[in-house]
PDB file of N, CA and C in Angstrom:
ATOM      1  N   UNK A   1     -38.023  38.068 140.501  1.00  0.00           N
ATOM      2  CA  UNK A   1     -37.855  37.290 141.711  1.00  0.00           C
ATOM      3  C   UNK A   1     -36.376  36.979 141.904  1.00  0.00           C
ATOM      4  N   UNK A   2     -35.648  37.123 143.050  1.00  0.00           N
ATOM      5  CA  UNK A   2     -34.344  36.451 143.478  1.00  0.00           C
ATOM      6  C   UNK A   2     -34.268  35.404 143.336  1.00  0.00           C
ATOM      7  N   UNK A   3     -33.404  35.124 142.828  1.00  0.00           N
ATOM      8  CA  UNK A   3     -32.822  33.526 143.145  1.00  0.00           C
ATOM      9  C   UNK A   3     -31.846  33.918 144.339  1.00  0.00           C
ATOM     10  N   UNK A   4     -31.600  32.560 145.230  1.00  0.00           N
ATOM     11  CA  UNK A   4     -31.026  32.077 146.610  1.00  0.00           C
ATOM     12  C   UNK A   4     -29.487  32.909 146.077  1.00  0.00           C
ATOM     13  N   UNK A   5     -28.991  33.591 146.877  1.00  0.00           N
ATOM     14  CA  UNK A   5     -27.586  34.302 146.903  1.00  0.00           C
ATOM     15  C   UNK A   5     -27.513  35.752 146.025  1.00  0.00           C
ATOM     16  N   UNK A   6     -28.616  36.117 145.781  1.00  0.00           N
ATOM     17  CA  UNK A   6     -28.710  37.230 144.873  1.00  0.00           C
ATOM     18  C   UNK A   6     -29.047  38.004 146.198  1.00  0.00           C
ATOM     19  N   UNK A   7     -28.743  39.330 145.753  1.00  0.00           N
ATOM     20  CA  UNK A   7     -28.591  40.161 147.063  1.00  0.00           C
ATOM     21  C   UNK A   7     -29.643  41.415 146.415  1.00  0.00           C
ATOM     22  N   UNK A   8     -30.230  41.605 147.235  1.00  0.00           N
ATOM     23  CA  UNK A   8     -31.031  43.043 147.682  1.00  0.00           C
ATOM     24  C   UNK A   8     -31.003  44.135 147.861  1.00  0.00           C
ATOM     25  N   UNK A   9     -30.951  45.384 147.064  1.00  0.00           N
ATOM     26  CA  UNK A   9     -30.419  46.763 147.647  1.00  0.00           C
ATOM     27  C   UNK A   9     -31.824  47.057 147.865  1.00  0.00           C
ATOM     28  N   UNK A  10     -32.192  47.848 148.903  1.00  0.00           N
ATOM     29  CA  UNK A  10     -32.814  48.433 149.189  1.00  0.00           C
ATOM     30  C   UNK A  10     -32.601  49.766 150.062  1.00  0.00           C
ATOM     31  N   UNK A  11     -33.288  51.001 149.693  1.00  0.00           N
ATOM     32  CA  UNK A  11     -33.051  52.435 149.641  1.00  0.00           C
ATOM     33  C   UNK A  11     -34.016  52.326 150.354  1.00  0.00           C
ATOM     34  N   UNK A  12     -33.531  54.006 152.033  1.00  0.00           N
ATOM     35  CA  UNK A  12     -34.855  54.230 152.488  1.00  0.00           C
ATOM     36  C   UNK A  12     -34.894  55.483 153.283  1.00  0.00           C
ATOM     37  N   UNK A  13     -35.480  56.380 153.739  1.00  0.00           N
ATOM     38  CA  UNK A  13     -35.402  57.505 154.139  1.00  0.00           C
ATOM     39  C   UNK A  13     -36.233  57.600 155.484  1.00  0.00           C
ATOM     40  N   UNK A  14     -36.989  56.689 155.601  1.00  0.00           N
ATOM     41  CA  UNK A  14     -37.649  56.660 156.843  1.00  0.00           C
ATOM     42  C   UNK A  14     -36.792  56.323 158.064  1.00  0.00           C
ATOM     43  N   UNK A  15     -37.019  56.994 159.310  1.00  0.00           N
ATOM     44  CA  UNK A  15     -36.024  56.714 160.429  1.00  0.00           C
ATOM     45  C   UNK A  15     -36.331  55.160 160.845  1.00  0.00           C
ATOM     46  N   UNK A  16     -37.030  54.685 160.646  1.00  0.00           N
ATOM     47  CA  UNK A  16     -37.958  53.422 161.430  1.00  0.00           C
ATOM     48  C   UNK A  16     -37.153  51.932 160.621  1.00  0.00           C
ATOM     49  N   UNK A  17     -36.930  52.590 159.400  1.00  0.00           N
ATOM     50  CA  UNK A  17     -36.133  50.936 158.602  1.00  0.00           C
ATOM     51  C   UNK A  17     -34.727  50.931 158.773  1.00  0.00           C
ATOM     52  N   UNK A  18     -34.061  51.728 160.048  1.00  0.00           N
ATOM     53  CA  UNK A  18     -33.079  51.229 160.284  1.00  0.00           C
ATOM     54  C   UNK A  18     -32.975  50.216 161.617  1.00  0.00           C
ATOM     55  N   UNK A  19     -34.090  49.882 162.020  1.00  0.00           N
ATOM     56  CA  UNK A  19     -34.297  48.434 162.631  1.00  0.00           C
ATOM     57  C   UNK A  19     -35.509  47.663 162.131  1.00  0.00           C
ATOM     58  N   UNK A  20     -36.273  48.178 161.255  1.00  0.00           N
ATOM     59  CA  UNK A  20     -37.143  47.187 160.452  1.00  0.00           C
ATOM     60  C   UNK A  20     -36.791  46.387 159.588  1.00  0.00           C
ATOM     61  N   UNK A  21     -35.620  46.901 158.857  1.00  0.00           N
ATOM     62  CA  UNK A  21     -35.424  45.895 157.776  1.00  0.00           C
ATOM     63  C   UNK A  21     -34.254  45.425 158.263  1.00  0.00           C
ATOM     64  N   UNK A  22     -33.334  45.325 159.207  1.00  0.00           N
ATOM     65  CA  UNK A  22     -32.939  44.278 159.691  1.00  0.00           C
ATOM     66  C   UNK A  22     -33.459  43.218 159.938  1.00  0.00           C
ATOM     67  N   UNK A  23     -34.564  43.884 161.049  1.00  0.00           N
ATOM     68  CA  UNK A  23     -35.364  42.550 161.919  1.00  0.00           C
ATOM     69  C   UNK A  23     -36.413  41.868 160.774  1.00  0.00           C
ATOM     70  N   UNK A  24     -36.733  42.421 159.751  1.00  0.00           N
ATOM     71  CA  UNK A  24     -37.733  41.816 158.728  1.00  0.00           C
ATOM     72  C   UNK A  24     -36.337  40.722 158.047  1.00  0.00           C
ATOM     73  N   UNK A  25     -35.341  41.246 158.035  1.00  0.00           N
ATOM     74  CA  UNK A  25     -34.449  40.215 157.190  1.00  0.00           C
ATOM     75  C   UNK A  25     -34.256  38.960 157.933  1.00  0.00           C
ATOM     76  N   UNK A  26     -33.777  39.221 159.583  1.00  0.00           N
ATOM     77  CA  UNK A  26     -33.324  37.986 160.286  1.00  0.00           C
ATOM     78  C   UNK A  26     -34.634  37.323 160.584  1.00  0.00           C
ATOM     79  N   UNK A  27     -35.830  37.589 160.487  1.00  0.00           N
ATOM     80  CA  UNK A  27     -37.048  36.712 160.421  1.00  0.00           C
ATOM     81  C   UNK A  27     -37.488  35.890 159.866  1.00  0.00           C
ATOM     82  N   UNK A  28     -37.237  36.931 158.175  1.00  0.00           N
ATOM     83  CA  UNK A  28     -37.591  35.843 156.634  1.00  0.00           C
ATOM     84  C   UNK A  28     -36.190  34.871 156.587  1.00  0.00           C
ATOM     85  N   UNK A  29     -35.872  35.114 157.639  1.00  0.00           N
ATOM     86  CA  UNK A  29     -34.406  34.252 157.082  1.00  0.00           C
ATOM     87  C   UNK A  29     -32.862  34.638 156.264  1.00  0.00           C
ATOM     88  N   UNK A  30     -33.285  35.942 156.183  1.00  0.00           N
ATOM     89  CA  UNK A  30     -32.361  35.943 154.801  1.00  0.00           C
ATOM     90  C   UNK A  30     -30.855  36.909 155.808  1.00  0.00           C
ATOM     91  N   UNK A  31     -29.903  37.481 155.227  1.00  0.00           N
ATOM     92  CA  UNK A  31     -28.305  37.869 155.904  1.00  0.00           C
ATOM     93  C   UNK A  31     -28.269  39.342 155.447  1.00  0.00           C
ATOM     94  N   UNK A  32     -28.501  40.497 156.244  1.00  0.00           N
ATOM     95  CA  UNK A  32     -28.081  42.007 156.256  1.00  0.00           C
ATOM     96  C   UNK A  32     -26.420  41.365 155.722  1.00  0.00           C
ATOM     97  N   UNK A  33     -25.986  42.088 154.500  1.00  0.00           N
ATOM     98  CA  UNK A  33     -24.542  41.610 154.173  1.00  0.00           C
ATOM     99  C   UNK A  33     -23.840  43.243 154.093  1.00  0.00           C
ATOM    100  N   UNK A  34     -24.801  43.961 153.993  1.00  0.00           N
ATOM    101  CA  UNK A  34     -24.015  45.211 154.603  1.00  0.00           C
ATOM    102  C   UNK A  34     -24.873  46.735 154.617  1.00  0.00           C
ATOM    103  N   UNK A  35     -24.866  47.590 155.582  1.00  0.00           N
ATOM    104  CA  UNK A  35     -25.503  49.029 155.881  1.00  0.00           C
ATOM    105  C   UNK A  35     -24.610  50.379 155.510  1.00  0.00           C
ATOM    106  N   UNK A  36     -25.463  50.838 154.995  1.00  0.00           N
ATOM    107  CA  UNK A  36     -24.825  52.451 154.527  1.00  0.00           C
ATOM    108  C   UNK A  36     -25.477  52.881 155.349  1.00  0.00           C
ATOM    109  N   UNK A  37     -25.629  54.235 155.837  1.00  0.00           N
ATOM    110  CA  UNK A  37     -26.001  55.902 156.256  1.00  0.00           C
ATOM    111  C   UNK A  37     -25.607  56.892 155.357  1.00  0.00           C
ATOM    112  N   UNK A  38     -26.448  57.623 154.760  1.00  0.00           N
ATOM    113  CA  UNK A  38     -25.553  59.080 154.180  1.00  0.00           C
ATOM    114  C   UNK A  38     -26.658  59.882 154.275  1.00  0.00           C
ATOM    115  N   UNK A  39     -26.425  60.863 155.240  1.00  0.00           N
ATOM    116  CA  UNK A  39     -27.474  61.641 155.487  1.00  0.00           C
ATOM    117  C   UNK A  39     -28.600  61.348 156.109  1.00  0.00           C
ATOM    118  N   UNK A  40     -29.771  61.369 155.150  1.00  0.00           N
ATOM    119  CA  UNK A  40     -31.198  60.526 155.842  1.00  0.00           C
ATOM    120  C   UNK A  40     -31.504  59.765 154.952  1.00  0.00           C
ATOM    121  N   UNK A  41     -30.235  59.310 153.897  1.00  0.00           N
ATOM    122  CA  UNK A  41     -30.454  57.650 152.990  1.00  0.00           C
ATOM    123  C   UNK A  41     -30.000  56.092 153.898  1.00  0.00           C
ATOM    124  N   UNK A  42     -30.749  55.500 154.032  1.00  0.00           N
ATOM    125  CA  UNK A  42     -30.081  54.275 154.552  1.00  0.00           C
ATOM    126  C   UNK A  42     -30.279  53.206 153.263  1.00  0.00           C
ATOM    127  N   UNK A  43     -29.341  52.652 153.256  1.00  0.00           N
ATOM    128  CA  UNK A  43     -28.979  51.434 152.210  1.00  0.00           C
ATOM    129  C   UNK A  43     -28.459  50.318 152.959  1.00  0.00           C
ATOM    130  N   UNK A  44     -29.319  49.355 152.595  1.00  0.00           N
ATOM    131  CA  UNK A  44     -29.167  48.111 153.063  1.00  0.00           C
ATOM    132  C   UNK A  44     -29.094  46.993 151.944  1.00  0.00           C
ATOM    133  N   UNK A  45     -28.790  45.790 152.437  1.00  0.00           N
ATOM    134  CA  UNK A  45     -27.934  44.905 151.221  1.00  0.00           C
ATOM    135  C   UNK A  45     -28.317  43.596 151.364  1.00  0.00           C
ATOM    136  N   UNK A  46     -29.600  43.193 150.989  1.00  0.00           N
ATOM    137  CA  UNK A  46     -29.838  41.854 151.812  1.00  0.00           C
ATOM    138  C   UNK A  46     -29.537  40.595 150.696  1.00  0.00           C
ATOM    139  N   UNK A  47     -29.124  39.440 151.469  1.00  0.00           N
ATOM    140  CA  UNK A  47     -28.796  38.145 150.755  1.00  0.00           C
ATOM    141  C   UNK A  47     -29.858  37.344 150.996  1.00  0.00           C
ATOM    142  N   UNK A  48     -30.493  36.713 149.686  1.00  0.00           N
ATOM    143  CA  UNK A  48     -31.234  35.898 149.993  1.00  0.00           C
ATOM    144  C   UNK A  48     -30.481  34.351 150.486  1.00  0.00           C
ATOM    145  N   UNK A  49     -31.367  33.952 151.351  1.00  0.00           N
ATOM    146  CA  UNK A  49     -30.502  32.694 151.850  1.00  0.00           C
ATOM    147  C   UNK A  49     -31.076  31.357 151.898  1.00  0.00           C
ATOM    148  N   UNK A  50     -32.424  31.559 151.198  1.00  0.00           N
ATOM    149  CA  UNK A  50     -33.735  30.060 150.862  1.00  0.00           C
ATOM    150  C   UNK A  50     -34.626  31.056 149.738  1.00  0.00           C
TER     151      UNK A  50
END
């Protein structure tokens, strides 16, 4: 489990979680702190924030 400020990598290849897991992040609350692209990898970086 995260503790509050521990950050999230999450890996993904599907075209669809490059606006799902944004919008799933700014929902639960928590801060996209930064996005990759390489190829058809997307990497995303989430901060927990509660």
């Amino acid at each position: 489990m995260l503790e509050v400020g521990q950050i999230l990598k999450v890996e993904a290849d599907d075209p669809a979680a490059e606006e799902d897991i944004p919008r799933w992040a700014r929902r639960a609350g928590h801060e996209l702190v930064k996005f990759e692209k390489s190829g058809n990898i997307m990497t995303f970086w989430i901060k927990k924030l509660h």
